[in-house]
PDB file of N, CA and C in Angstrom:
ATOM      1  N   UNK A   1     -46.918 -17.802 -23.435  1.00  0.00           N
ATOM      2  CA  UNK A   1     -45.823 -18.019 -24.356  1.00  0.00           C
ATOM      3  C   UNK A   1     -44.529 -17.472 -23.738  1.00  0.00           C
ATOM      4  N   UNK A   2     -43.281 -18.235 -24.028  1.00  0.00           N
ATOM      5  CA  UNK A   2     -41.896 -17.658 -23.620  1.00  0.00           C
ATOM      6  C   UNK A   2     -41.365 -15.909 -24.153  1.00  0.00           C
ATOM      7  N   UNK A   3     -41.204 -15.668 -23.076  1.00  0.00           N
ATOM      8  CA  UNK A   3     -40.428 -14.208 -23.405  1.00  0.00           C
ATOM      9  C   UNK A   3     -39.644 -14.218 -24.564  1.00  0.00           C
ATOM     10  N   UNK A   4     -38.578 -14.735 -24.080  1.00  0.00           N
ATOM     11  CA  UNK A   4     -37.753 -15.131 -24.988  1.00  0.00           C
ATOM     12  C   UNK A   4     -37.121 -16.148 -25.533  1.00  0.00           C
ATOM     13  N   UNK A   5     -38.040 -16.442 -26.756  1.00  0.00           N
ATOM     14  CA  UNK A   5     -37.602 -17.473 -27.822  1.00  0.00           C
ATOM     15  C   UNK A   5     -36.446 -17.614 -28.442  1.00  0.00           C
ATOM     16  N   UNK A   6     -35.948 -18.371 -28.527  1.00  0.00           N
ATOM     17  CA  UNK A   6     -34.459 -18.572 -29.665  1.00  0.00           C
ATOM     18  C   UNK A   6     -33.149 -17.545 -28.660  1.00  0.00           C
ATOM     19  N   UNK A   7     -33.533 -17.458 -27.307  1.00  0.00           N
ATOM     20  CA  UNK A   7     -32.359 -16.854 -26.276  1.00  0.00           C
ATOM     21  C   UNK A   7     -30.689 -17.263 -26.776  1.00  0.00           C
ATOM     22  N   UNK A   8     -30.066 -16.411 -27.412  1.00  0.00           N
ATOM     23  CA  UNK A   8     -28.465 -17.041 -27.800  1.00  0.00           C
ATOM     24  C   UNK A   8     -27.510 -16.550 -26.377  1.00  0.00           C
ATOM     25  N   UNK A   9     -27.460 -18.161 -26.226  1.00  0.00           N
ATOM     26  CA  UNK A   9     -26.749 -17.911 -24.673  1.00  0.00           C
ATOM     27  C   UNK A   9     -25.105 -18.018 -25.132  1.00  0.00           C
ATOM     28  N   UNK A  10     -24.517 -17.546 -24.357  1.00  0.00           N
ATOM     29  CA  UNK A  10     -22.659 -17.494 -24.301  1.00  0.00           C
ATOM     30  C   UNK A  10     -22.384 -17.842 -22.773  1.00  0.00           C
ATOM     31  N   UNK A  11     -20.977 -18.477 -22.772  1.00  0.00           N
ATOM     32  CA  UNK A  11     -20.346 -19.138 -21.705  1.00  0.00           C
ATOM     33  C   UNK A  11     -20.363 -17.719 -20.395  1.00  0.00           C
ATOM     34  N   UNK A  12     -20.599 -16.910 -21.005  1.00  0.00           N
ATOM     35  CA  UNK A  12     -20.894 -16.031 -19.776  1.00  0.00           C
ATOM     36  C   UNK A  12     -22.317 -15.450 -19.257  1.00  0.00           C
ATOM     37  N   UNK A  13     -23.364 -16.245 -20.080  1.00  0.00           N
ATOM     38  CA  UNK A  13     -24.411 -15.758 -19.914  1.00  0.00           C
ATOM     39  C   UNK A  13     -25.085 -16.072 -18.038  1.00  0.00           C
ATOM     40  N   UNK A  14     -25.797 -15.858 -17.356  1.00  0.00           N
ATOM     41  CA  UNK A  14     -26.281 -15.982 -16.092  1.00  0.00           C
ATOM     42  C   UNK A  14     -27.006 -17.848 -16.075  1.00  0.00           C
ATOM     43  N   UNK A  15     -28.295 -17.611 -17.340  1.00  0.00           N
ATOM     44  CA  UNK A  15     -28.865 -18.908 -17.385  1.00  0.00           C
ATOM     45  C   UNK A  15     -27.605 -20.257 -17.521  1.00  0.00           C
ATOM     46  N   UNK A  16     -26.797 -19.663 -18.812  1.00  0.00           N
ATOM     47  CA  UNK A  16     -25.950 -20.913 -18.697  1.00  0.00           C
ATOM     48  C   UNK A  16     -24.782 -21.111 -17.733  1.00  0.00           C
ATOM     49  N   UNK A  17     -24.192 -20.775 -17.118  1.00  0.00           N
ATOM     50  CA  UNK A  17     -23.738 -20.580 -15.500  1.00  0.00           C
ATOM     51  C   UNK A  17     -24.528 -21.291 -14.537  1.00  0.00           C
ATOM     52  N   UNK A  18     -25.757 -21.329 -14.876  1.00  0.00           N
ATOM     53  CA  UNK A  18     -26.594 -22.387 -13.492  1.00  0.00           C
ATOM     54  C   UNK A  18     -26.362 -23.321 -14.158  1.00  0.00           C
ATOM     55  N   UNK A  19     -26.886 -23.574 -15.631  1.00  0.00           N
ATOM     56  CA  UNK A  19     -27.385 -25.044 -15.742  1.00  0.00           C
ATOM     57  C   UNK A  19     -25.680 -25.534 -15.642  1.00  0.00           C
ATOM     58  N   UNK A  20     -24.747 -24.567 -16.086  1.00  0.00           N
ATOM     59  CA  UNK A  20     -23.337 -25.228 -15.597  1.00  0.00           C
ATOM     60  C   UNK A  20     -22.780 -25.698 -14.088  1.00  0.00           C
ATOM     61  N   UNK A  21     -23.389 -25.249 -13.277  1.00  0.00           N
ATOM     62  CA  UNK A  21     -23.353 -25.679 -11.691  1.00  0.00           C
ATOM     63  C   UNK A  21     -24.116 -27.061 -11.968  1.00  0.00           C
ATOM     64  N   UNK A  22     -25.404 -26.929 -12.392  1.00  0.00           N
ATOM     65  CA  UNK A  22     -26.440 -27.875 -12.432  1.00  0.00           C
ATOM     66  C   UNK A  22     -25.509 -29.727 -12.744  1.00  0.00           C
ATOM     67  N   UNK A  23     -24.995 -28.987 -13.949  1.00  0.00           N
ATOM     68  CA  UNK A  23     -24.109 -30.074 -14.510  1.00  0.00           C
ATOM     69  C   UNK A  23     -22.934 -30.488 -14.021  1.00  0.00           C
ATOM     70  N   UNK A  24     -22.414 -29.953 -13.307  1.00  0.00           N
ATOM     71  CA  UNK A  24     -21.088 -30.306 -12.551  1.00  0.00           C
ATOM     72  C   UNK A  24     -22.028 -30.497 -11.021  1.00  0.00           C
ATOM     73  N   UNK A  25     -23.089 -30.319 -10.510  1.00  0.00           N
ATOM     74  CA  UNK A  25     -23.857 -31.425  -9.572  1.00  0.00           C
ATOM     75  C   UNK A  25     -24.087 -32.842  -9.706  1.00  0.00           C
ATOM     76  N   UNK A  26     -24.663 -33.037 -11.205  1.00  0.00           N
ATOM     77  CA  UNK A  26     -25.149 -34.263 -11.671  1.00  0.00           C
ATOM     78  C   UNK A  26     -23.796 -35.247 -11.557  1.00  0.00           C
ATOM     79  N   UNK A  27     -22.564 -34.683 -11.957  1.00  0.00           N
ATOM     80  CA  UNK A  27     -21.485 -35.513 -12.159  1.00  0.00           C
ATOM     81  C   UNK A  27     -20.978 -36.413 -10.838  1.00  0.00           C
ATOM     82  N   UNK A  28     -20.693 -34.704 -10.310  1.00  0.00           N
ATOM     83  CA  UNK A  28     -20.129 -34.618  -8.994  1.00  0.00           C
ATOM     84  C   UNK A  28     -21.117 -34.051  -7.843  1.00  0.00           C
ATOM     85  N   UNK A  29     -21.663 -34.687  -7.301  1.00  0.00           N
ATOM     86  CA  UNK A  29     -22.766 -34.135  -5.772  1.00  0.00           C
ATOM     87  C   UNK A  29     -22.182 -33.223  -5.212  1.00  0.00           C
ATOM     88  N   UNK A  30     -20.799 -33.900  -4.587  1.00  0.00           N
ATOM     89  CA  UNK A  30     -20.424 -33.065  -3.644  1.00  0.00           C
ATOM     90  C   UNK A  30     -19.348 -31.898  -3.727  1.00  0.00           C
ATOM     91  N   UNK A  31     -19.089 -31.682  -5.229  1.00  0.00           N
ATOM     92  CA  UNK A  31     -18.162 -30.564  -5.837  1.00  0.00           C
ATOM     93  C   UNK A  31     -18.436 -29.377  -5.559  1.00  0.00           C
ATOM     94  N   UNK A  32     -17.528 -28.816  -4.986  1.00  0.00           N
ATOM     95  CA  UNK A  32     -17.544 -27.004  -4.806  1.00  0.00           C
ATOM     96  C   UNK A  32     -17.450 -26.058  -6.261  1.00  0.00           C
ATOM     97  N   UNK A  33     -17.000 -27.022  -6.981  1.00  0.00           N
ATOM     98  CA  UNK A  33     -16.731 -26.255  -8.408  1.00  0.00           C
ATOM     99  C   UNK A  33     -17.757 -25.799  -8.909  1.00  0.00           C
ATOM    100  N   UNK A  34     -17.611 -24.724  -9.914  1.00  0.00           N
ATOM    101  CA  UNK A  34     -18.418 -24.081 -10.528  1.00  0.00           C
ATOM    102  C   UNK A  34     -18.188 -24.302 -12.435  1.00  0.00           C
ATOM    103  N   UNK A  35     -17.044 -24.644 -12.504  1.00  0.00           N
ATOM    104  CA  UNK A  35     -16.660 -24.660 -13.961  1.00  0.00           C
ATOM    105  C   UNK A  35     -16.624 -26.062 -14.628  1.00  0.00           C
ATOM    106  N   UNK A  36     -17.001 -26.698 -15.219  1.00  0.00           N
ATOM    107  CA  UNK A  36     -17.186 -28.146 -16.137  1.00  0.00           C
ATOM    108  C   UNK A  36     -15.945 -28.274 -16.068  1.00  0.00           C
ATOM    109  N   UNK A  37     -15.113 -27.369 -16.836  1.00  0.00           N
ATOM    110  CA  UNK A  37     -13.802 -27.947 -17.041  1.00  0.00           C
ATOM    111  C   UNK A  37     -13.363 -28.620 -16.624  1.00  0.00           C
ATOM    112  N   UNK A  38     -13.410 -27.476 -14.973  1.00  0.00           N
ATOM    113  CA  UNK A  38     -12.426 -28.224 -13.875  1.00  0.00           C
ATOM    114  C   UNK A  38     -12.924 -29.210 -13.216  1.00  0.00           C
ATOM    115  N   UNK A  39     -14.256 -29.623 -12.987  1.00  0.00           N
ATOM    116  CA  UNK A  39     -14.858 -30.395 -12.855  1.00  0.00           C
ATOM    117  C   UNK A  39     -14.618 -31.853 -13.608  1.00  0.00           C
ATOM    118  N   UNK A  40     -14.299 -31.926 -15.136  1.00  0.00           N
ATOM    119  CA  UNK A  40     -13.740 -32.825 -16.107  1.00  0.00           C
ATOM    120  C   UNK A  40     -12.193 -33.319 -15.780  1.00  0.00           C
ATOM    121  N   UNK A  41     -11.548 -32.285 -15.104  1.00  0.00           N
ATOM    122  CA  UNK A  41      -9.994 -32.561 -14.702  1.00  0.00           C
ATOM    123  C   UNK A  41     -10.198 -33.219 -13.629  1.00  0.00           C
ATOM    124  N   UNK A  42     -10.691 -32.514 -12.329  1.00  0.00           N
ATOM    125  CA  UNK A  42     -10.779 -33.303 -11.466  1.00  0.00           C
ATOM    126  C   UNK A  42     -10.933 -34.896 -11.036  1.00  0.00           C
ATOM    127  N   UNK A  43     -12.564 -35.196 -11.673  1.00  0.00           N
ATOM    128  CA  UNK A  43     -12.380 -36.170 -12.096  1.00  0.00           C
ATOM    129  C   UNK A  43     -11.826 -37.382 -13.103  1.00  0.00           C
ATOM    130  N   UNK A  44     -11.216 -36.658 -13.602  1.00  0.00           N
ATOM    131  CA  UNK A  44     -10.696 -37.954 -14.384  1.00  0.00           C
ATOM    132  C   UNK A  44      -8.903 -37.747 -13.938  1.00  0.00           C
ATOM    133  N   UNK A  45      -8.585 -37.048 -13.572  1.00  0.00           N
ATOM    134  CA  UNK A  45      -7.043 -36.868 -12.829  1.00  0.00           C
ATOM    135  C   UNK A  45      -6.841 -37.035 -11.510  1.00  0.00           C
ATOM    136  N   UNK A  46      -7.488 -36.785 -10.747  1.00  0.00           N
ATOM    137  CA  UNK A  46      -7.655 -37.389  -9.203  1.00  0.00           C
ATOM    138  C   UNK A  46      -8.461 -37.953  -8.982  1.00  0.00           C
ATOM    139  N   UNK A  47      -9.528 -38.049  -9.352  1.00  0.00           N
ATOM    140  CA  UNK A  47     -10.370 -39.396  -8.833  1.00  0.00           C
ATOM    141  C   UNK A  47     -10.812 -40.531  -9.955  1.00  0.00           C
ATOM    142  N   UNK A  48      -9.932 -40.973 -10.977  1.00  0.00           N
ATOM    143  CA  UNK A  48      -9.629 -41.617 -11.966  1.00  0.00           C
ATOM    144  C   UNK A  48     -10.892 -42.068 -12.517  1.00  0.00           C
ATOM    145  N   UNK A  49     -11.694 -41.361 -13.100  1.00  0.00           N
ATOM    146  CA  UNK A  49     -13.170 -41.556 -13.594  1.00  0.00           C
ATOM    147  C   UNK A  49     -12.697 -42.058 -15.462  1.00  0.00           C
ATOM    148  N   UNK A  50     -13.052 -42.958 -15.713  1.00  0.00           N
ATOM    149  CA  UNK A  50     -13.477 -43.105 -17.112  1.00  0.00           C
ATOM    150  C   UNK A  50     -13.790 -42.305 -17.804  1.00  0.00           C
ATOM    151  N   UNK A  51     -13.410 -42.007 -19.411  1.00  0.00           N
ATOM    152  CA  UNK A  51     -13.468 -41.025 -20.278  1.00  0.00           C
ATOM    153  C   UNK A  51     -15.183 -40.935 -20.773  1.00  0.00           C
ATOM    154  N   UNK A  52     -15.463 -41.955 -20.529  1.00  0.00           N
ATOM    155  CA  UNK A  52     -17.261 -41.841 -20.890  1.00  0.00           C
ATOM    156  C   UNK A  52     -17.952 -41.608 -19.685  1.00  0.00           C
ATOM    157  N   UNK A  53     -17.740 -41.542 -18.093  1.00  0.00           N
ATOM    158  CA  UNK A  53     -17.730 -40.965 -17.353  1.00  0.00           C
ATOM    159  C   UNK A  53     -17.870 -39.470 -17.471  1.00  0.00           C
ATOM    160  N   UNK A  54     -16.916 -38.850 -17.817  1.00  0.00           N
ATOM    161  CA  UNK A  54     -16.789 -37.369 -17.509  1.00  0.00           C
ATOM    162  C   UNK A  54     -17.938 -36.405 -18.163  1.00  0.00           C
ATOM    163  N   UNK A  55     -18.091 -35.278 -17.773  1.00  0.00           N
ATOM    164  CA  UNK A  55     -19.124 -34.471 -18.338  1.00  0.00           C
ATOM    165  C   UNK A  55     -18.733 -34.092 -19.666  1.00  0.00           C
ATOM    166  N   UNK A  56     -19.749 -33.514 -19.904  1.00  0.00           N
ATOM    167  CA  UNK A  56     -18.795 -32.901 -21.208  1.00  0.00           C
ATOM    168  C   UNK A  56     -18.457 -31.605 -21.201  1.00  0.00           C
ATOM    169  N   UNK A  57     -17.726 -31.336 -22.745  1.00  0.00           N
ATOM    170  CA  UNK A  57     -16.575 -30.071 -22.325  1.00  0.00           C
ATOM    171  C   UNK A  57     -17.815 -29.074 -22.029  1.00  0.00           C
ATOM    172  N   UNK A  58     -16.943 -27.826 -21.454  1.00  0.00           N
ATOM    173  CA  UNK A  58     -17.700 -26.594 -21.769  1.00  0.00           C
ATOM    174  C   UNK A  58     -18.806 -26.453 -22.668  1.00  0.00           C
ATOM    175  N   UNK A  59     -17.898 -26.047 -23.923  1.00  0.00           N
ATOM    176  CA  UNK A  59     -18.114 -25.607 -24.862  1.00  0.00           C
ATOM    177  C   UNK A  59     -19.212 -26.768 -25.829  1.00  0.00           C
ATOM    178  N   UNK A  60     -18.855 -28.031 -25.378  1.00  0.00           N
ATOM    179  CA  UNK A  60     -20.153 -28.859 -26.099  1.00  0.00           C
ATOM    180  C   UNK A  60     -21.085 -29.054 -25.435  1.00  0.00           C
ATOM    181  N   UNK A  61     -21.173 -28.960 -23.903  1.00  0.00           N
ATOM    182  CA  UNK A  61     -22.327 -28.680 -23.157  1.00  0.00           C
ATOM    183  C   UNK A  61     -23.003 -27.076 -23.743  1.00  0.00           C
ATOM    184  N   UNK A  62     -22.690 -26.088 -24.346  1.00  0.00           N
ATOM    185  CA  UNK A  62     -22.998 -24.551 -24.733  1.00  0.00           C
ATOM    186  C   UNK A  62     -23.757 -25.186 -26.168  1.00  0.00           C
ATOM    187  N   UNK A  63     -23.069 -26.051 -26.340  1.00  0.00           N
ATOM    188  CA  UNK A  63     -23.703 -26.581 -28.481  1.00  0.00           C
ATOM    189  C   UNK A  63     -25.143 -27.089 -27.830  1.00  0.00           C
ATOM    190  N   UNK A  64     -24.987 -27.969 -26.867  1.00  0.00           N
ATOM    191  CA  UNK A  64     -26.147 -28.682 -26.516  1.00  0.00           C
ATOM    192  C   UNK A  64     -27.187 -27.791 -26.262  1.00  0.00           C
ATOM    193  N   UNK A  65     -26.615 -27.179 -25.505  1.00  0.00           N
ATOM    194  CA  UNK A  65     -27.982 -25.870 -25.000  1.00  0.00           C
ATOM    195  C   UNK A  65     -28.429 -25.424 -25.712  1.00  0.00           C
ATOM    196  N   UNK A  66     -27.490 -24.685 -27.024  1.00  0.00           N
ATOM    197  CA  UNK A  66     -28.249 -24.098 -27.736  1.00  0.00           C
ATOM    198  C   UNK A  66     -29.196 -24.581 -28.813  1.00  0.00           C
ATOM    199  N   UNK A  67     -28.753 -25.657 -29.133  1.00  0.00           N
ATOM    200  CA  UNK A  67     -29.599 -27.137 -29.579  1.00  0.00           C
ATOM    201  C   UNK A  67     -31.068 -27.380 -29.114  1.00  0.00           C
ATOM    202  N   UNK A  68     -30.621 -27.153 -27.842  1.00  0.00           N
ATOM    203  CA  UNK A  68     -32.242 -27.504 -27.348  1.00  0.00           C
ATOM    204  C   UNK A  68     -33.078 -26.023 -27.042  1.00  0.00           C
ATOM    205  N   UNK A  69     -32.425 -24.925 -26.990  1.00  0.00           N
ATOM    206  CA  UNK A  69     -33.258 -23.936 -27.532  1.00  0.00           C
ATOM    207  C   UNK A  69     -33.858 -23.613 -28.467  1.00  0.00           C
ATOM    208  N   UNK A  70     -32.746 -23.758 -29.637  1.00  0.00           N
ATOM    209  CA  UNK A  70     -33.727 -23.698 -30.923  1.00  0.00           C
ATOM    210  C   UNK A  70     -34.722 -24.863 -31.170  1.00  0.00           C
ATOM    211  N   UNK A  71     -34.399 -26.202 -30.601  1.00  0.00           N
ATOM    212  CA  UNK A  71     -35.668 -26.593 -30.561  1.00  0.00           C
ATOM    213  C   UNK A  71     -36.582 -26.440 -30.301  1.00  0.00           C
ATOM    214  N   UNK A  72     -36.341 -26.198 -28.735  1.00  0.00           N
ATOM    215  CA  UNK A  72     -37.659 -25.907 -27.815  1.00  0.00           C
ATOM    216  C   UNK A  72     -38.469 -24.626 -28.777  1.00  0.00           C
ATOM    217  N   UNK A  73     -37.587 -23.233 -29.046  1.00  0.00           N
ATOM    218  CA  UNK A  73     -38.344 -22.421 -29.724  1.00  0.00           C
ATOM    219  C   UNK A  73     -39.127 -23.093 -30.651  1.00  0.00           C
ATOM    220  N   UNK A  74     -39.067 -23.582 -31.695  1.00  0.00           N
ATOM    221  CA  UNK A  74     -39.400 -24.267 -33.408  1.00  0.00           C
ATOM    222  C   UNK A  74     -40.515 -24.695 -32.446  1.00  0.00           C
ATOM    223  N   UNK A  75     -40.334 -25.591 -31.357  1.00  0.00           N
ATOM    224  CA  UNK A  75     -41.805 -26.241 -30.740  1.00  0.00           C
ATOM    225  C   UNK A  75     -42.971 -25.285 -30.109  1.00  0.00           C
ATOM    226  N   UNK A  76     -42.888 -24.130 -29.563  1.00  0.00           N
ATOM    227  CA  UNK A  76     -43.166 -23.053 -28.670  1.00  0.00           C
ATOM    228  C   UNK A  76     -43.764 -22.540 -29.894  1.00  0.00           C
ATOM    229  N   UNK A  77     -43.628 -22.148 -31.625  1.00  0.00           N
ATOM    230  CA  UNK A  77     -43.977 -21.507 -32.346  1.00  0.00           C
ATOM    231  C   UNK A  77     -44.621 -22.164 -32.955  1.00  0.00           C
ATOM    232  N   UNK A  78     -44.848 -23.557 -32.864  1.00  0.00           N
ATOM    233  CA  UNK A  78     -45.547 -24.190 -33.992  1.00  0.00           C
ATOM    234  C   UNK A  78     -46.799 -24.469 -34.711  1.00  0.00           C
ATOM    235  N   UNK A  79     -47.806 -23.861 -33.407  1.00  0.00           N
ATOM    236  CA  UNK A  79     -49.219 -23.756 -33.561  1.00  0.00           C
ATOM    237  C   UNK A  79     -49.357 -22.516 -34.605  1.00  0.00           C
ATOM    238  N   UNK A  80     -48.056 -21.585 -35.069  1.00  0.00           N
ATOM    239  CA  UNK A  80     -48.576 -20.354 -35.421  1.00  0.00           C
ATOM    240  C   UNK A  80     -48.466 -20.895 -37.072  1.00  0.00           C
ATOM    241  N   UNK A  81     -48.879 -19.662 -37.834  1.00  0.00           N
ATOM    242  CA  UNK A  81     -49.107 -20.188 -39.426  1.00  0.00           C
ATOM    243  C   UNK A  81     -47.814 -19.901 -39.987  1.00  0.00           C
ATOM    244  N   UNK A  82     -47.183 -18.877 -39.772  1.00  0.00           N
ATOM    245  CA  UNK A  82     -45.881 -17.949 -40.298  1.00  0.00           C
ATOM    246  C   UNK A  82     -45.245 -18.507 -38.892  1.00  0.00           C
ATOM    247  N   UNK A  83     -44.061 -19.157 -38.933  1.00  0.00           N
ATOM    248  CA  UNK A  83     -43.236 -19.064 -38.027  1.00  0.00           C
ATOM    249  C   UNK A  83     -41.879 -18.114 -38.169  1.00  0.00           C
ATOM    250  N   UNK A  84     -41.521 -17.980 -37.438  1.00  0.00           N
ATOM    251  CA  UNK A  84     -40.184 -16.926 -37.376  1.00  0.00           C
ATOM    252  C   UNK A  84     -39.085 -17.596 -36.824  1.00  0.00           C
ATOM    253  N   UNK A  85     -38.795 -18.420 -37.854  1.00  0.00           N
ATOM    254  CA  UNK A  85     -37.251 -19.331 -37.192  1.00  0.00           C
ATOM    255  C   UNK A  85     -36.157 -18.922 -37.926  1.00  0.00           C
ATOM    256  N   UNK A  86     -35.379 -18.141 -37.050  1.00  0.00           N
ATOM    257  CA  UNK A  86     -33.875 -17.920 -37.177  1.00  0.00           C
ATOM    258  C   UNK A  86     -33.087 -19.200 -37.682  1.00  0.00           C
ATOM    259  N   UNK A  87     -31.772 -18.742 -38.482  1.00  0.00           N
ATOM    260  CA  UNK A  87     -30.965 -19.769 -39.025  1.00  0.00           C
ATOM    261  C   UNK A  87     -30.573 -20.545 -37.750  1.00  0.00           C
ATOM    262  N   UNK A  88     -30.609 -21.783 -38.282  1.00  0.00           N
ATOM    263  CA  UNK A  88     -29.763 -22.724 -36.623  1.00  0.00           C
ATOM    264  C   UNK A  88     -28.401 -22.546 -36.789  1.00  0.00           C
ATOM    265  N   UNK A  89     -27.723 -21.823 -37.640  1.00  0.00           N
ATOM    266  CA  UNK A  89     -26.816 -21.635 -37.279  1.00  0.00           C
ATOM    267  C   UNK A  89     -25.928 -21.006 -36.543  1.00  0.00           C
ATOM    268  N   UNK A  90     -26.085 -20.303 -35.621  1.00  0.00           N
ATOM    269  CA  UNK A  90     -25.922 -19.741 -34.316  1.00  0.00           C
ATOM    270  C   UNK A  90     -26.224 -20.521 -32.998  1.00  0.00           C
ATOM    271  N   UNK A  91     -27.399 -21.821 -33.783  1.00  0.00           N
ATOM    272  CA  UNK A  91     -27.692 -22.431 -32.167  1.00  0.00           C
ATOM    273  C   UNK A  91     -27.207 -23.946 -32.561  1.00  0.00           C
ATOM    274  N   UNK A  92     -26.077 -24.094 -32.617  1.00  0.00           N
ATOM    275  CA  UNK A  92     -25.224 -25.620 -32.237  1.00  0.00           C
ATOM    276  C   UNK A  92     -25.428 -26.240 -33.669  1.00  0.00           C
ATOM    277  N   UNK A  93     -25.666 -25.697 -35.170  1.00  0.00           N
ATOM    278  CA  UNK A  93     -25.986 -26.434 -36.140  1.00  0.00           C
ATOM    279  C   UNK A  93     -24.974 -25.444 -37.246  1.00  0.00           C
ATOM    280  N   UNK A  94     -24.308 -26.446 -38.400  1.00  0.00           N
ATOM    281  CA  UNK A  94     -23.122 -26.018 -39.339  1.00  0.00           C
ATOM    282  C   UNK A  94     -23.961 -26.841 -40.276  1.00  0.00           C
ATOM    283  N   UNK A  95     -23.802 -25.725 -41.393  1.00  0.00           N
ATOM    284  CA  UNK A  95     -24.240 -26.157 -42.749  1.00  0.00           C
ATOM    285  C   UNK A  95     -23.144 -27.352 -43.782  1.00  0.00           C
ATOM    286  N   UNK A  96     -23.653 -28.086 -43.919  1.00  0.00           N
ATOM    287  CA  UNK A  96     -22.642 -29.190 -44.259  1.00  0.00           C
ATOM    288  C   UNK A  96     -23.434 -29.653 -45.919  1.00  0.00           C
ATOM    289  N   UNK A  97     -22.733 -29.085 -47.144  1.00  0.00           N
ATOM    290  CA  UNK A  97     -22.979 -29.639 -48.262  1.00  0.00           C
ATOM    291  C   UNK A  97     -24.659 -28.772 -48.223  1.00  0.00           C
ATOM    292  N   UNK A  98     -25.787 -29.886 -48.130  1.00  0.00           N
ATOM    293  CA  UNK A  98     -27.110 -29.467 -48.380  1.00  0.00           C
ATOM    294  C   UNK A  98     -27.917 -29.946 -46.878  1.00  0.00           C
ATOM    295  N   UNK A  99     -27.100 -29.991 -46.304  1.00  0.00           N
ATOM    296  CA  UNK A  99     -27.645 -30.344 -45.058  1.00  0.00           C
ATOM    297  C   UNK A  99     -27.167 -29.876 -43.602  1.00  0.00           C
ATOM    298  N   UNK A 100     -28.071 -29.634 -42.896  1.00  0.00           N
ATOM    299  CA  UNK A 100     -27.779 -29.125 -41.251  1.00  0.00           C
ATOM    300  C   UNK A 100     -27.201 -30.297 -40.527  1.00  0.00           C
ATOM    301  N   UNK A 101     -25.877 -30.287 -39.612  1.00  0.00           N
ATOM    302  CA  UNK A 101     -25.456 -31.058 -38.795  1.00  0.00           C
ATOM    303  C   UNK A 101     -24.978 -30.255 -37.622  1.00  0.00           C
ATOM    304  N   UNK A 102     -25.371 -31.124 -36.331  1.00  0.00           N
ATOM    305  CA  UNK A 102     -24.590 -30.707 -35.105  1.00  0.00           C
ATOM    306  C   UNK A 102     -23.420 -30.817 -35.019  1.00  0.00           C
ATOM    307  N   UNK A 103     -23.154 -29.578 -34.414  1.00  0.00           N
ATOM    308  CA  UNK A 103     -21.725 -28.725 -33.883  1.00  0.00           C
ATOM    309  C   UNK A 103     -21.348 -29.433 -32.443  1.00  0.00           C
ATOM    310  N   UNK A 104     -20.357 -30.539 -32.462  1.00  0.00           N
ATOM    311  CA  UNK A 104     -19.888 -30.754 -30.863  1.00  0.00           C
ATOM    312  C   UNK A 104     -19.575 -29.318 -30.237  1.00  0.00           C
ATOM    313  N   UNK A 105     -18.170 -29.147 -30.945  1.00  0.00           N
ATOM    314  CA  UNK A 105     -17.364 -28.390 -29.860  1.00  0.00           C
ATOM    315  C   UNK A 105     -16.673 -27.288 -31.073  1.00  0.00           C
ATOM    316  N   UNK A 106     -16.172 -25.857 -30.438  1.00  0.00           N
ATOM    317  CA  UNK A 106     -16.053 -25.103 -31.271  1.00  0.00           C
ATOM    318  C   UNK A 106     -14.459 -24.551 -30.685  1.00  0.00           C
ATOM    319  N   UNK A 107     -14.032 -24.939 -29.524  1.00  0.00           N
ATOM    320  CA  UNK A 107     -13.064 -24.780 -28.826  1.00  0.00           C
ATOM    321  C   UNK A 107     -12.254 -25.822 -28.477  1.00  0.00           C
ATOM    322  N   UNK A 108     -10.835 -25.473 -28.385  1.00  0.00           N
ATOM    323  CA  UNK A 108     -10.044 -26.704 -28.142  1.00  0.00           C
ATOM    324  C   UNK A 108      -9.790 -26.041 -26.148  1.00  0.00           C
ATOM    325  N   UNK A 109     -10.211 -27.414 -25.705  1.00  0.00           N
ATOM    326  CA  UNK A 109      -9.825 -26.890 -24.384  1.00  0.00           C
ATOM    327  C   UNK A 109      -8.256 -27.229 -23.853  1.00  0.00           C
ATOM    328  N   UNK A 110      -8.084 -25.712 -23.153  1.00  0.00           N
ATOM    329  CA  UNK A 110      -6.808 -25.812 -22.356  1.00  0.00           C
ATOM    330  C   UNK A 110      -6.755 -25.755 -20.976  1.00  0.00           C
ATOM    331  N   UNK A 111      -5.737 -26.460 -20.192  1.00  0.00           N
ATOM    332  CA  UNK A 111      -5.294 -26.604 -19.053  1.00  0.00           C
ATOM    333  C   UNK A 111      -4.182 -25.349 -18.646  1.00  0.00           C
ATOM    334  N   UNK A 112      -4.907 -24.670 -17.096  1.00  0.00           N
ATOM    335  CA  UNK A 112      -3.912 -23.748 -16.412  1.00  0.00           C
ATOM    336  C   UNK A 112      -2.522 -24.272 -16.253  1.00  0.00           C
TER     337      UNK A 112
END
């Protein structure tokens, strides 16, 4: 079983820092960058990439992750009788009326 279940990662955490390289690989192969952002500027300001092209922001690539953590956890626990699932609201989900919906983005991004 996983160490750690329901892991609440932040834009400075170590894990999400790779899969953020990871993701600015997939876009861009041959990018030296390390940051989505700039990775998102780049391409679509100098090498004129399409808006459905580009990665996504930071901060909604961070919703995603945490999205698929609390999934993955809920799945990792499910054989048990009592599960121990934390509110999703910390992992990419806003309470809306009577119902859970995904969180794109929680930040407006800015340019240096």
């Amino acid at each position: 079983m996983a160490k750690h279940l329901y892991q609440l990662l932040d834009v400075d955490s170590g894990p999400f820092q790779k899969l953020g390289r990871l993701t600015v690989i997939l876009y861009n192969r041959a990018s030296p960058l390390t940051s989505i952002n700039q990775t998102r500027r780049e391409l679509f300001c100098y090498k004129n990439h399409a808006m459905e092209k580009l990665p996504p922001t930071q901060d909604a690539l961070l919703q995603h992750i945490r999205r698929a953590v609390f999934q993955a956890g809920t799945w990792t626990t499910s054989t048990q009788t009592q599960q121990m699932v934390p509110s999703p609201e910390n992992y990419g989900w806003a309470k809306e009326q009577e119902s859970w919906a995904p969180v794109s983005v929680t930040l407006m991004v800015t340019w240096p």
